[in-house]
C-alpha atoms as a PDB file:
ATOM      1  CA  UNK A   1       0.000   0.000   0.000  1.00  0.00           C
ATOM      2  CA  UNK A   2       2.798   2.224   0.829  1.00  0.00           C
ATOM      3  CA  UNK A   3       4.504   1.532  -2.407  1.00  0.00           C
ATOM      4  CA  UNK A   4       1.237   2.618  -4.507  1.00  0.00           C
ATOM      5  CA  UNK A   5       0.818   6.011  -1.823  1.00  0.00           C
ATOM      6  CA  UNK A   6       4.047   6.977  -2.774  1.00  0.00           C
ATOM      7  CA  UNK A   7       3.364   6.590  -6.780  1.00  0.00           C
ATOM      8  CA  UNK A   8       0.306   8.670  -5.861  1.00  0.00           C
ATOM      9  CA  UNK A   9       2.769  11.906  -4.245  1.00  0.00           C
ATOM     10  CA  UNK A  10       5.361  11.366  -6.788  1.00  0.00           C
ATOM     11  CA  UNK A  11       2.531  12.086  -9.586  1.00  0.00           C
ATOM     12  CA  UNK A  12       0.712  14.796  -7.244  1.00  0.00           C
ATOM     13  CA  UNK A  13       3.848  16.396  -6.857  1.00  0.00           C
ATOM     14  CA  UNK A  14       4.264  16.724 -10.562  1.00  0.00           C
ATOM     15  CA  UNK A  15       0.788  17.963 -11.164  1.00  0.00           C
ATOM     16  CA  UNK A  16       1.542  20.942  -8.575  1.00  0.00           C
ATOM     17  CA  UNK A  17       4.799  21.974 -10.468  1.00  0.00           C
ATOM     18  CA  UNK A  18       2.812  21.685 -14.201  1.00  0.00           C
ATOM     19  CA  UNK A  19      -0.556  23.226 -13.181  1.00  0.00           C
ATOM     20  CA  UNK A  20      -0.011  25.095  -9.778  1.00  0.00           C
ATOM     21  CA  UNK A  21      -2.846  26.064  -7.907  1.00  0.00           C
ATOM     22  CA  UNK A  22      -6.480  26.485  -9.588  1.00  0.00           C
ATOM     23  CA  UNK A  23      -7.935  29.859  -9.615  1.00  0.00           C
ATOM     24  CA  UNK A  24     -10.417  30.697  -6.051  1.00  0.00           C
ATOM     25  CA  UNK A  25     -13.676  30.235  -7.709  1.00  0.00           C
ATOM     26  CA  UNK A  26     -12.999  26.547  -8.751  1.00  0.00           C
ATOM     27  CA  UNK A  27     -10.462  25.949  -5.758  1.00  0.00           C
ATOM     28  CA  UNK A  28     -12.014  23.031  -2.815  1.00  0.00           C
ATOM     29  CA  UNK A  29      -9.985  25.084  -0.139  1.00  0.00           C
ATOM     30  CA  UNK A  30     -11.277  28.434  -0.923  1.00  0.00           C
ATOM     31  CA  UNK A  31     -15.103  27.151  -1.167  1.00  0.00           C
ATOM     32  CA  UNK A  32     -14.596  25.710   2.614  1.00  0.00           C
ATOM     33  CA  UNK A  33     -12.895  28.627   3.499  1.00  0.00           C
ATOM     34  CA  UNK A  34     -15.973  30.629   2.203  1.00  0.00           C
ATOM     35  CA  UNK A  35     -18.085  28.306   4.000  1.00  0.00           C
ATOM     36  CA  UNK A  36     -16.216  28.523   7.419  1.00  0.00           C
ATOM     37  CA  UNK A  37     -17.001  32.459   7.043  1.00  0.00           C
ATOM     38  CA  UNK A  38     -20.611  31.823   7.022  1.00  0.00           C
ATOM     39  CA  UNK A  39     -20.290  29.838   9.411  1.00  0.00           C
ATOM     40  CA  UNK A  40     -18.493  32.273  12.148  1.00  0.00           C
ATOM     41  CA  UNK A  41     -21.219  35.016  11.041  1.00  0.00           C
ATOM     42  CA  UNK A  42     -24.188  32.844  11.670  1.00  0.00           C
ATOM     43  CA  UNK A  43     -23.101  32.419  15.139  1.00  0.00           C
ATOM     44  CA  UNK A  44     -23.578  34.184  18.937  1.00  0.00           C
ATOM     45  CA  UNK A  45     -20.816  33.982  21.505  1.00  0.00           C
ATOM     46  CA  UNK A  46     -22.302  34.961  24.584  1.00  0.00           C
ATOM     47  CA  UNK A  47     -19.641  33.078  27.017  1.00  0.00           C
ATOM     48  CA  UNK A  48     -16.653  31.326  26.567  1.00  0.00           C
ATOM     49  CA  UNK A  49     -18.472  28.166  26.890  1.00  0.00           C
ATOM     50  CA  UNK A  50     -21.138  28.929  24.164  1.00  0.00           C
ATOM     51  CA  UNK A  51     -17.696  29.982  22.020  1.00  0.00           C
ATOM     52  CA  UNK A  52     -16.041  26.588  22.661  1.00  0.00           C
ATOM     53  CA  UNK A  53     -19.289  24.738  21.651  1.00  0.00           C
ATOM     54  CA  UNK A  54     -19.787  26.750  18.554  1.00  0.00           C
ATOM     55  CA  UNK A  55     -16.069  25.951  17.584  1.00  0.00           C
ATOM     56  CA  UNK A  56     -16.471  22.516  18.081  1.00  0.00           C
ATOM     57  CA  UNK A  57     -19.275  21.676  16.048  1.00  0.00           C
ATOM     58  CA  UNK A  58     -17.209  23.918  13.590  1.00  0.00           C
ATOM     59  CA  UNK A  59     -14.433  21.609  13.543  1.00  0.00           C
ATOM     60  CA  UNK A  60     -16.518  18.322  13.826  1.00  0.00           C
ATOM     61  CA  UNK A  61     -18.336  19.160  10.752  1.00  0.00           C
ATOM     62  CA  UNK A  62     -15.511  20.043   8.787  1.00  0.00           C
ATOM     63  CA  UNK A  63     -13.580  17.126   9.792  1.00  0.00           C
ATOM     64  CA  UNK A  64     -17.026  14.466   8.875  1.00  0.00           C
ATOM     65  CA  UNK A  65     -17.241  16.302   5.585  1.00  0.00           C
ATOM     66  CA  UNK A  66     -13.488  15.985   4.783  1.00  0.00           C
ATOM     67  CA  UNK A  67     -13.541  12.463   5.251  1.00  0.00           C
ATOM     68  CA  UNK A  68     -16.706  11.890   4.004  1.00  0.00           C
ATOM     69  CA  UNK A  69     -15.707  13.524   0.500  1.00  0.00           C
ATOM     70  CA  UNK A  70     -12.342  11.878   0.594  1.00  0.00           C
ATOM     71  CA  UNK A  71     -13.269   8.586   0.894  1.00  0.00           C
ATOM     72  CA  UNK A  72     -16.044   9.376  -1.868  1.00  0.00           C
ATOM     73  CA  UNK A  73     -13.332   9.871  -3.933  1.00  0.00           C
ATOM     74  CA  UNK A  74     -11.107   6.976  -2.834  1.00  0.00           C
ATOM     75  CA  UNK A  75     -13.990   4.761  -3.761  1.00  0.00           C
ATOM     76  CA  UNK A  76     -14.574   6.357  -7.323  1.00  0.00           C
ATOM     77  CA  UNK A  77     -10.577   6.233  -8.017  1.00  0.00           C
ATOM     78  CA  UNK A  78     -10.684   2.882  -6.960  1.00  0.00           C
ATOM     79  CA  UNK A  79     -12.683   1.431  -9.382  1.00  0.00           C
ATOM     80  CA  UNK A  80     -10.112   2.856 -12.603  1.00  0.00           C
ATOM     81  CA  UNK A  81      -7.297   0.540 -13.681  1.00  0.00           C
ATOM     82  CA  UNK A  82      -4.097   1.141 -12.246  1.00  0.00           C
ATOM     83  CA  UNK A  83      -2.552   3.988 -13.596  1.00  0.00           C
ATOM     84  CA  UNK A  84      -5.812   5.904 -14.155  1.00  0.00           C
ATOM     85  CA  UNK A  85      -6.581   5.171 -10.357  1.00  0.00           C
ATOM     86  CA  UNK A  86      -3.269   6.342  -9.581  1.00  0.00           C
ATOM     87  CA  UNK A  87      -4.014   9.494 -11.746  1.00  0.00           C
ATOM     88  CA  UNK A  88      -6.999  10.269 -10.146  1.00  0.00           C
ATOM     89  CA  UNK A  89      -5.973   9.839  -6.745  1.00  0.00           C
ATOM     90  CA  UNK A  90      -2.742  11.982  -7.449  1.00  0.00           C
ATOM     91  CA  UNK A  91      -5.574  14.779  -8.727  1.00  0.00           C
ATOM     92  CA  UNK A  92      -7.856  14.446  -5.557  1.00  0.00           C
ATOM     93  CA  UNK A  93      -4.477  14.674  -3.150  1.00  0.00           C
ATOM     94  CA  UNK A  94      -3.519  17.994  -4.939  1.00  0.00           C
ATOM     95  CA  UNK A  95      -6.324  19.535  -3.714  1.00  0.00           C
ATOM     96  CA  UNK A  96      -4.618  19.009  -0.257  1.00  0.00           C
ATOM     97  CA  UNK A  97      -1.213  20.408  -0.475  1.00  0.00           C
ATOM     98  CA  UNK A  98       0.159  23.642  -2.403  1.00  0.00           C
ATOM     99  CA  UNK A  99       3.957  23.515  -2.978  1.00  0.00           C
ATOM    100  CA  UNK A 100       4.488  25.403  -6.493  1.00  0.00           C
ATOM    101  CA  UNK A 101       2.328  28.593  -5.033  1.00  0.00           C
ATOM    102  CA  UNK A 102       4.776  28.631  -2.141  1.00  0.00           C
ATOM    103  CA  UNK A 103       7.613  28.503  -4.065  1.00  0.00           C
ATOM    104  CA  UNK A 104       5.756  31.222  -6.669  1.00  0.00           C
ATOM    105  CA  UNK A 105       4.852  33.634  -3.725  1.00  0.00           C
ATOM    106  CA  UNK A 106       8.591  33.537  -2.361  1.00  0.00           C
ATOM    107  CA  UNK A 107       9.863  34.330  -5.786  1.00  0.00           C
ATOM    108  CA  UNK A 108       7.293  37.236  -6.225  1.00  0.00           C
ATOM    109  CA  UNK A 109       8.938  38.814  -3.176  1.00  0.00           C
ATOM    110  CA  UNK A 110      12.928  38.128  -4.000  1.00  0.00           C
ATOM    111  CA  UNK A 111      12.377  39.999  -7.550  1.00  0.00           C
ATOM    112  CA  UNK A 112      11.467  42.904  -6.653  1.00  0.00           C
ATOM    113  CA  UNK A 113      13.567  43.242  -3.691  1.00  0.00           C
ATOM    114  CA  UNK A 114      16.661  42.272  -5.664  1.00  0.00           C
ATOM    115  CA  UNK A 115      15.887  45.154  -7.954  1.00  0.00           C
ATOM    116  CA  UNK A 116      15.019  47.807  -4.940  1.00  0.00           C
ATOM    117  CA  UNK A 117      11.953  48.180  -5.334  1.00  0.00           C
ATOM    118  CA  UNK A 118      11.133  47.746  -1.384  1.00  0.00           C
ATOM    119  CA  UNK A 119       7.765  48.965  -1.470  1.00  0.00           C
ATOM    120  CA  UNK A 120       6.373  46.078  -4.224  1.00  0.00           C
ATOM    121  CA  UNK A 121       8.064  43.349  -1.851  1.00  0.00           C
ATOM    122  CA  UNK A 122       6.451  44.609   0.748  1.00  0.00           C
ATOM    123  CA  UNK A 123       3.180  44.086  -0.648  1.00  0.00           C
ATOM    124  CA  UNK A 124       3.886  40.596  -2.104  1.00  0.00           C
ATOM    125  CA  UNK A 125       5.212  39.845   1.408  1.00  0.00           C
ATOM    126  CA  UNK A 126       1.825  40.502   2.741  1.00  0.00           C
ATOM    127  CA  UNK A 127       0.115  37.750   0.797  1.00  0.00           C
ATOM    128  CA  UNK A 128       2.567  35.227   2.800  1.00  0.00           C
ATOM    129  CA  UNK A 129       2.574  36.542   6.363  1.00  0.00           C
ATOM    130  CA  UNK A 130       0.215  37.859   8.285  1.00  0.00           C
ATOM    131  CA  UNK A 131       2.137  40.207  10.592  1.00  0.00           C
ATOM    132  CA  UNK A 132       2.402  44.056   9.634  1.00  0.00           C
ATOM    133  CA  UNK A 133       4.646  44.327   6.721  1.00  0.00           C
ATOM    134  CA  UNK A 134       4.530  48.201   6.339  1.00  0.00           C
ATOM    135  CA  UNK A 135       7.725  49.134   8.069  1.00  0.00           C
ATOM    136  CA  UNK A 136      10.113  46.103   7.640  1.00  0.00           C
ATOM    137  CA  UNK A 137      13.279  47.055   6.205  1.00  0.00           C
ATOM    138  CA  UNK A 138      14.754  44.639   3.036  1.00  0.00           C
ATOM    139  CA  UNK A 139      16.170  42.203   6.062  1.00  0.00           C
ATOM    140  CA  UNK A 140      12.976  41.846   8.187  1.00  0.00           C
ATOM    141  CA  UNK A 141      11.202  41.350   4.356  1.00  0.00           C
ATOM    142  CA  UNK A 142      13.473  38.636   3.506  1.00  0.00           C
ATOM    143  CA  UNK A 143      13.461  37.317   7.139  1.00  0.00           C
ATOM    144  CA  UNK A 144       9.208  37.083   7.181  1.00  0.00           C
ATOM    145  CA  UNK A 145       9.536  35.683   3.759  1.00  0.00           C
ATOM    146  CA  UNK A 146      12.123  33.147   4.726  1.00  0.00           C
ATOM    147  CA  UNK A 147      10.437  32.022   7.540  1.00  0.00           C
ATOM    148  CA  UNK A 148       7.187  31.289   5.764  1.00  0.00           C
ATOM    149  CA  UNK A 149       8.905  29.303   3.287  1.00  0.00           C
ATOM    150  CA  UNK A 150       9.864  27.289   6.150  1.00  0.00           C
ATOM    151  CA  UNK A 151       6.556  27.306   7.984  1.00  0.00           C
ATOM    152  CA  UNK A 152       4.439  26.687   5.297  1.00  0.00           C
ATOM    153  CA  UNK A 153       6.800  23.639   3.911  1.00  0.00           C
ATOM    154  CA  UNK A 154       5.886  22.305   6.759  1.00  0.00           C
ATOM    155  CA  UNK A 155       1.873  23.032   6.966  1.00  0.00           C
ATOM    156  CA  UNK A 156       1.520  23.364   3.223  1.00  0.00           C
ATOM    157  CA  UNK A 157       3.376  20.287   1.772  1.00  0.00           C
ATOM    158  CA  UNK A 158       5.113  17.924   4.027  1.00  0.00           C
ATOM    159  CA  UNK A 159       2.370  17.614   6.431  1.00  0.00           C
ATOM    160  CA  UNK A 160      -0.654  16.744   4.314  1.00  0.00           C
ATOM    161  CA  UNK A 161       1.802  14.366   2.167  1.00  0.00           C
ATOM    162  CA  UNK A 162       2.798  12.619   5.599  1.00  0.00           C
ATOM    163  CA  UNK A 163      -0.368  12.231   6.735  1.00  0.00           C
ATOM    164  CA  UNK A 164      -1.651  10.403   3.147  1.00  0.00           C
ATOM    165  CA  UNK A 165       1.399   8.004   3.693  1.00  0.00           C
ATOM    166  CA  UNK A 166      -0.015   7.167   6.740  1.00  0.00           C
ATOM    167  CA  UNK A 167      -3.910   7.217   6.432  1.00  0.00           C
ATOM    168  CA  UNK A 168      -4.572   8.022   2.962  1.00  0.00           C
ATOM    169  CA  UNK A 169      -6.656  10.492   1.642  1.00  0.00           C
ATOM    170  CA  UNK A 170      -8.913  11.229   4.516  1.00  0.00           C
ATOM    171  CA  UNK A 171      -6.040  11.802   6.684  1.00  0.00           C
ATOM    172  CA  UNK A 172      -4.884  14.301   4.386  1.00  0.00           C
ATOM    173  CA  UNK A 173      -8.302  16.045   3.992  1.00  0.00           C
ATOM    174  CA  UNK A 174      -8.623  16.029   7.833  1.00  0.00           C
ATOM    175  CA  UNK A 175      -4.939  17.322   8.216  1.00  0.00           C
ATOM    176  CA  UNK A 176      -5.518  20.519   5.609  1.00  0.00           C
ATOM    177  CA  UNK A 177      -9.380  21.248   7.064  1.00  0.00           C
ATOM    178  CA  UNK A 178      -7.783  21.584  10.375  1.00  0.00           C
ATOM    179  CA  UNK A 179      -4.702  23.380   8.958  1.00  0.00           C
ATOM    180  CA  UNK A 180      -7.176  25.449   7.091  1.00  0.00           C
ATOM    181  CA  UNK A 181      -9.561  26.596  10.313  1.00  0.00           C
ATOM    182  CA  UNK A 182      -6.280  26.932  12.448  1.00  0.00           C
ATOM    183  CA  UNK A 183      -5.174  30.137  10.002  1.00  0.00           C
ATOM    184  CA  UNK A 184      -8.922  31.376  10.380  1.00  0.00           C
ATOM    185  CA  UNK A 185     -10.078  31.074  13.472  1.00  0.00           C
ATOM    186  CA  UNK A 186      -7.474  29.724  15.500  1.00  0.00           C
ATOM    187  CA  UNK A 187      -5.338  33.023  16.544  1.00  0.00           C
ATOM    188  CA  UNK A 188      -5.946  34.687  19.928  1.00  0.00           C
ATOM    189  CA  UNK A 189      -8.559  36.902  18.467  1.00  0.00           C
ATOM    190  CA  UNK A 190     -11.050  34.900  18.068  1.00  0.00           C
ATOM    191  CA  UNK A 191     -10.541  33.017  21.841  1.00  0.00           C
ATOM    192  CA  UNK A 192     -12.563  30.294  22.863  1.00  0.00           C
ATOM    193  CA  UNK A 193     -14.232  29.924  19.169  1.00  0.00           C
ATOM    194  CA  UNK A 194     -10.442  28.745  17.665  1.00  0.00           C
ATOM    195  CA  UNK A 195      -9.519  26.850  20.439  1.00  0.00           C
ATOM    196  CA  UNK A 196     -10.341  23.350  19.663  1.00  0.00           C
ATOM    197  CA  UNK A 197      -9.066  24.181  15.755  1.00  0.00           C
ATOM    198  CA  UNK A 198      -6.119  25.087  17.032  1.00  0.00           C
ATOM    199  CA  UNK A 199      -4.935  22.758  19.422  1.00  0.00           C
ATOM    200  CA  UNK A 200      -5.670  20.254  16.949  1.00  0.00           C
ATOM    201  CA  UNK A 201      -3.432  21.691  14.459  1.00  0.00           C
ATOM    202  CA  UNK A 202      -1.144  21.678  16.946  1.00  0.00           C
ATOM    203  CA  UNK A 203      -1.321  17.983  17.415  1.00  0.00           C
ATOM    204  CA  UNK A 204      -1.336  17.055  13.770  1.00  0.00           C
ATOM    205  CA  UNK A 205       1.715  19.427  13.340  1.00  0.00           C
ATOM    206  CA  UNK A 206       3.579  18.337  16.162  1.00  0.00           C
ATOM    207  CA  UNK A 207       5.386  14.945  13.924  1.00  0.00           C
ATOM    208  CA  UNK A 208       5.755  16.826  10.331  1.00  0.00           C
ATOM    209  CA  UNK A 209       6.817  19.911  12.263  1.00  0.00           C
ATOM    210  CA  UNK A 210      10.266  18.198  13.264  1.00  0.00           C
ATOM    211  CA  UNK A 211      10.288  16.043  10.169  1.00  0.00           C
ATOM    212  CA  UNK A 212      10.287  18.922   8.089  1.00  0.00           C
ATOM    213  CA  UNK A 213      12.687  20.773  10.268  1.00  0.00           C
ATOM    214  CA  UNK A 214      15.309  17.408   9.415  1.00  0.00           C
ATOM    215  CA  UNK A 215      14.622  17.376   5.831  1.00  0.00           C
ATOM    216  CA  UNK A 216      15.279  21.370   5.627  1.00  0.00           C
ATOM    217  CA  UNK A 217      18.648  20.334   7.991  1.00  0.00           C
ATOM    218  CA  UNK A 218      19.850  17.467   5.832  1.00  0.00           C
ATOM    219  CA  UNK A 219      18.688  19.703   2.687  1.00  0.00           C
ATOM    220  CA  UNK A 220      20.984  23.301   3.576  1.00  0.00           C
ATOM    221  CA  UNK A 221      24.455  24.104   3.581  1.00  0.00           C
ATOM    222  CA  UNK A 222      25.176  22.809   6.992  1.00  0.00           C
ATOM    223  CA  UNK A 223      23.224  20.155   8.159  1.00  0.00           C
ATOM    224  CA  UNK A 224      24.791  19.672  11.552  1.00  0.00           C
ATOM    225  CA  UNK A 225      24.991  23.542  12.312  1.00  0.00           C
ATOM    226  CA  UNK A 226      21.010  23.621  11.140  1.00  0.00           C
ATOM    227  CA  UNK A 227      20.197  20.658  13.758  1.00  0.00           C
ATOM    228  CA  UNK A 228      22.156  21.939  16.631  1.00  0.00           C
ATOM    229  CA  UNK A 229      20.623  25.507  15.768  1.00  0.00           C
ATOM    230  CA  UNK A 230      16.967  24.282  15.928  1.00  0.00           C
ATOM    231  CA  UNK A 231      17.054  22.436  19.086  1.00  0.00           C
ATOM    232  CA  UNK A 232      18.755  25.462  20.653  1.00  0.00           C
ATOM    233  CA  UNK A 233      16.234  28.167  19.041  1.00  0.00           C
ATOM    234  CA  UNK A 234      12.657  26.157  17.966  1.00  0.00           C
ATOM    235  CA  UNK A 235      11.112  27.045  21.201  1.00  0.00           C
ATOM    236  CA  UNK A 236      11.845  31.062  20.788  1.00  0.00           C
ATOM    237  CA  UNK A 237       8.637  30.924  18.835  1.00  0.00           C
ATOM    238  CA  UNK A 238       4.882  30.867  20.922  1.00  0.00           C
ATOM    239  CA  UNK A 239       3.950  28.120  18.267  1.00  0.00           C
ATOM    240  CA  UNK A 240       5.302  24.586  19.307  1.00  0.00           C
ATOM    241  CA  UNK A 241       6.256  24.051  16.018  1.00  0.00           C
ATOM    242  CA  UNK A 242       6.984  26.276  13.666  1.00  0.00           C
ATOM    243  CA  UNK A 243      10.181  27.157  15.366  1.00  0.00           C
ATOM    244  CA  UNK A 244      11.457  23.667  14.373  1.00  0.00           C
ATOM    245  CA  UNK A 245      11.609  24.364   9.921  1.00  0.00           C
ATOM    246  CA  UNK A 246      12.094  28.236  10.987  1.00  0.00           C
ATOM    247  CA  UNK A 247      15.339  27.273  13.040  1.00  0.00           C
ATOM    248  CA  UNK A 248      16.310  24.771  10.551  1.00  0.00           C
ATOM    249  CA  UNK A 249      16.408  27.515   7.960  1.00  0.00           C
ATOM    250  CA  UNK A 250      18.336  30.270   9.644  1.00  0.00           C
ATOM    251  CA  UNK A 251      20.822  27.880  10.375  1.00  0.00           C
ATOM    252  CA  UNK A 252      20.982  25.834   8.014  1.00  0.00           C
ATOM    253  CA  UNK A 253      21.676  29.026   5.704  1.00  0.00           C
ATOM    254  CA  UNK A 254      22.921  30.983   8.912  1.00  0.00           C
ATOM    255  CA  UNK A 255      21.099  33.810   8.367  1.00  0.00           C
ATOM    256  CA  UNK A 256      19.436  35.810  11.170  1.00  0.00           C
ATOM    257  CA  UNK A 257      15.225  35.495  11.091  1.00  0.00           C
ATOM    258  CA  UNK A 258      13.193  37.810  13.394  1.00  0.00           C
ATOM    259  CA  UNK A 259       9.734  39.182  13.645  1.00  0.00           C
ATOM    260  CA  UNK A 260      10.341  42.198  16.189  1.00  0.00           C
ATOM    261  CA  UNK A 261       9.151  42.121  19.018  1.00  0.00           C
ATOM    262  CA  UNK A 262       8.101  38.060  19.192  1.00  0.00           C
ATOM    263  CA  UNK A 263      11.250  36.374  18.079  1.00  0.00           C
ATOM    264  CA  UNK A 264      14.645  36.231  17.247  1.00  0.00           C
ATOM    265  CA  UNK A 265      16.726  32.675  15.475  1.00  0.00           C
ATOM    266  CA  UNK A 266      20.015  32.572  14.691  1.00  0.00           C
ATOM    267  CA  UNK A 267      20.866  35.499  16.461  1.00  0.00           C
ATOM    268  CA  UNK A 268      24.314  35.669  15.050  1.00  0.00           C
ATOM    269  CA  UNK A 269      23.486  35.447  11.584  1.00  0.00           C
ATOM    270  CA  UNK A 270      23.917  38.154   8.755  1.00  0.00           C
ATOM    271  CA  UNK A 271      20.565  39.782   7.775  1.00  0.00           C
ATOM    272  CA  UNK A 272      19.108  37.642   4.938  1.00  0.00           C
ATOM    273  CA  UNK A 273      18.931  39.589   1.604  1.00  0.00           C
ATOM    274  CA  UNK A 274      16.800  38.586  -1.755  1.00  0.00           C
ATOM    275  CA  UNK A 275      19.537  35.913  -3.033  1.00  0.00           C
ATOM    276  CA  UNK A 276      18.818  34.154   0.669  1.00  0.00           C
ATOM    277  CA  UNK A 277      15.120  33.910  -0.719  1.00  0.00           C
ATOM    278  CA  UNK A 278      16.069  31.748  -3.594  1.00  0.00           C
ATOM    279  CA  UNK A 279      18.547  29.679  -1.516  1.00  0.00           C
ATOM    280  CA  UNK A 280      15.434  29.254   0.875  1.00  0.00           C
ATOM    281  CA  UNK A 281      13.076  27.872  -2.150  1.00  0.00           C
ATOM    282  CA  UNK A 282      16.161  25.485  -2.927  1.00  0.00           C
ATOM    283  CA  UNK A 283      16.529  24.468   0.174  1.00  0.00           C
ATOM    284  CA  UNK A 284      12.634  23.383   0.403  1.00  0.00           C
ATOM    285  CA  UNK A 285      12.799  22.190  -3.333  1.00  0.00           C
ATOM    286  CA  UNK A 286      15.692  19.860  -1.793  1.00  0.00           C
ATOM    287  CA  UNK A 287      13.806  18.573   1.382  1.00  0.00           C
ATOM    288  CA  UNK A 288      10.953  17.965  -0.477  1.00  0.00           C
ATOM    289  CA  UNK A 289      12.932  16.025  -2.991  1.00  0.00           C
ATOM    290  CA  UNK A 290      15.156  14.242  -0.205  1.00  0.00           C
ATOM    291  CA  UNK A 291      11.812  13.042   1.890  1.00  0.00           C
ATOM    292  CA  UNK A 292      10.402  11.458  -0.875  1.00  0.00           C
ATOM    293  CA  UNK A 293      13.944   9.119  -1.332  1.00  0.00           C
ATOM    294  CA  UNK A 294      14.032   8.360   1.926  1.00  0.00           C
ATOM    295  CA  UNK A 295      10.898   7.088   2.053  1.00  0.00           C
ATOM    296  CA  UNK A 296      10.921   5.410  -0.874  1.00  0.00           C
ATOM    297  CA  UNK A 297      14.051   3.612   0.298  1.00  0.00           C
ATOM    298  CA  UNK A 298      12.025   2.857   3.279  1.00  0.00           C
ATOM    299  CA  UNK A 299      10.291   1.032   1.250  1.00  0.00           C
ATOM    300  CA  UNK A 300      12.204  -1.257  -0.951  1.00  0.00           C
ATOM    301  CA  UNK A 301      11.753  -4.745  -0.855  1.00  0.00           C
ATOM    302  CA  UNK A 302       7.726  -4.037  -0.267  1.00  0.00           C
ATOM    303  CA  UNK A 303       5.188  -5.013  -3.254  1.00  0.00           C
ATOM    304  CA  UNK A 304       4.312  -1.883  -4.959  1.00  0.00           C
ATOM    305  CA  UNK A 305       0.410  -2.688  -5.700  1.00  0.00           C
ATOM    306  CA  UNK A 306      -0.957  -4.527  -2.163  1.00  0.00           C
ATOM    307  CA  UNK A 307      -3.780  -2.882  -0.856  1.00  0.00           C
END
C-alpha cells in the first residue's frame, strides 16, 4: 500500500509543479474557506463556553465532511485501472497540499527586492505573512519571507503528504481542514471559538513539524549547524512548532530570522537579503525532494500494488 501512496505523491507532486494552484472560484480550499465564514457570522458567543461549543461543532463538521468527500473519492478512483486510479488519486491529493504557489509567492517577493523596489516586496510579502509588513526594512522582508517558506513547507506540503502516507486520503483532507480553520479562526482573536481548531493543528503538526525541520537540515548548507541551531532556538517561537523548519532555515543558511518584538533565530546570523530567498526555495525544493527518497528507500523490498 505504501509503495502505490508513494506513486500517488510522486505524480501529485508533478501535477503541482505543471498546473499550480487552480484559480479561487474553482479551488475546494477556498469554497470551505468561504463556507467557514458563514459559518463564524451565523453564530452568537455569549460566554466562553457557548464559544467553545460553537467551535467545536465547527471543527466536527468540517472534519465528517473531509472524510466523508475523501473517501467518496477513494472509492470512485478505486474502481479505474491502475494507472488511471493512480491518476486520479494523485488529482484528488492535490487539492490538499500547495507547494508550487509557495515557491511562486517567495519568488514574487525576492524579484522585486533584488531590484530595490522595497515597497512592491512589501506588498507581495503581505500575501505570505500575516504580521504588519509596512515598516520592515529589506532584512525583516526577507526574514518574514524566509520564515514562511519554512513554515508553510511544513503546513503546506510535508504535512498533508505525511499524513496520506499514513492514512490516505482522509487523513490528508482532515490534516488541511484543520490546517485550514487553524489560520482562520485559531489566533488569539477569536478566543474560545479557535480553540479546539487550534490545538488540533497543533497535534497534527507536532510529527511533520520536526520532520520537516530534518529534511530542511539534511537539505541546507550545513546540516549539523542547522540541527544543533533548531534544538537550541525552535522554542523562541509561541507556536510549538513552527520554530522547528524556521530554526532549521536560519541555520541551516545561517542567516538571522526575526519578527520584532516576538522572536529572534540565529541570532548571530547576517541579515538575509533577496539571493537568501532563492537559496530558501532550494533548500525546500531539496527537502521535499530528499523526503520522498528516503521514504521510498524505506520502502524497498515491499510489493508496490498490495492494498
Amino acid at each position: 500500500m505504501i509503495r502505490r501512496r508513494l506513486a500517488v505523491v510522486t505524480v501529485a507532486l508533478a501535477l503541482d509543479a505543471a498546473l499550480g494552484e487552480p484559480p479561487n472560484r474553482w479551488h475546494p480550499v477556498a469554497w470551505f474557506g468561504r463556507g467557514v465564514g458563514m459559518f463564524e457570522r451565523s453564530v452568537q458567543h455569549e460566554s466562553p463556553e457557548a464559544a467553545r461549543v460553537s467551535g467545536i461543532a465547527l471543527l466536527g463538521s468540517a472534519l465528517a465532511e473531509a472524510v466523508l468527500t475523501a473517501r467518496a473519492g477513494q472509492r470512485v478512483a478505486s474502481r479505474l485501472p491502475g494507472p488511471a486510479r493512480v491518476l486520479a488519486e494523485a488529482l484528488l491529493l492535490k487539492q490538499a497540499f500547495a507547494f508550487r504557489a509557495l515557491i511562486e509567492h517567495a519568488s514574487a517577493v525576492r524579484r522585486p527586492l533584488d531590484e530595490g523596489d522595497l515597497a512592491a516586496a512589501r506588498e507581495a510579502a503581505s500575501l505570505m505573512v500575516s504580521r504588519d509588513v509596512s515598516a520592515l526594512d529589506e532584512a525583516l522582508v526577507g526574514s518574514a519571507t524566509i520564515e514562511s517558506v519554512g513554515e508553510n513547507l511544513s503546513d503546506s506540503v510535508v504535512a498533508p503528504i505525511s499524513w496520506y502516507l499514513l492514512g490516505g486520503l482522509p487523513a490528508a483532507y482532515a490534516y488541511r481542514v484543520t490546517n485550514t480553520l487553524d489560520a482562520m479562526v485559531g489566533y488569539r482573536a477569536k478566543g474560545w471559538f479557535g480553540t479546539p481548531s487550534a490545538r488540533l493543528d497543533d497535534a497534527l503538526n507536532f510529527v511533520p513539524s520536526r520532520l520537516t525541520a530534518a529534511l530542511v537540515a539534511a537539505s541546507s548548507f550545513s546540516p549539523i549547524r542547522s540541527l544543533r541551531g533548531t534544538f537550541e532556538d525552535h522554542g523562541r517561537t509561541p507556536s510549538p512548532n513552527s520554530g522547528w523548519p524556521m530554526a532549521a532555515m536560519a541555520y541551516g543558511m545561517d542567516v538571522r530570522l526575526e519578527k520584532p518584538s516576538h522572536h529572534l533565530l540565529n541570532a548571530k546570523g547576517r541579515a538575509p537579503s533577496a539571493a537568501d530567498i532563492a537559496t530558501a526555495n532550494r533548500v525546500a525544493i531539496g527537502a521535499v525532494g530528499c523526503g520522498m527518497a528516503v521514504a521510498l528507500l524505506a520502502t524497498l523490498g515491499s510489493k508496490p500494488w498490495r492494498r
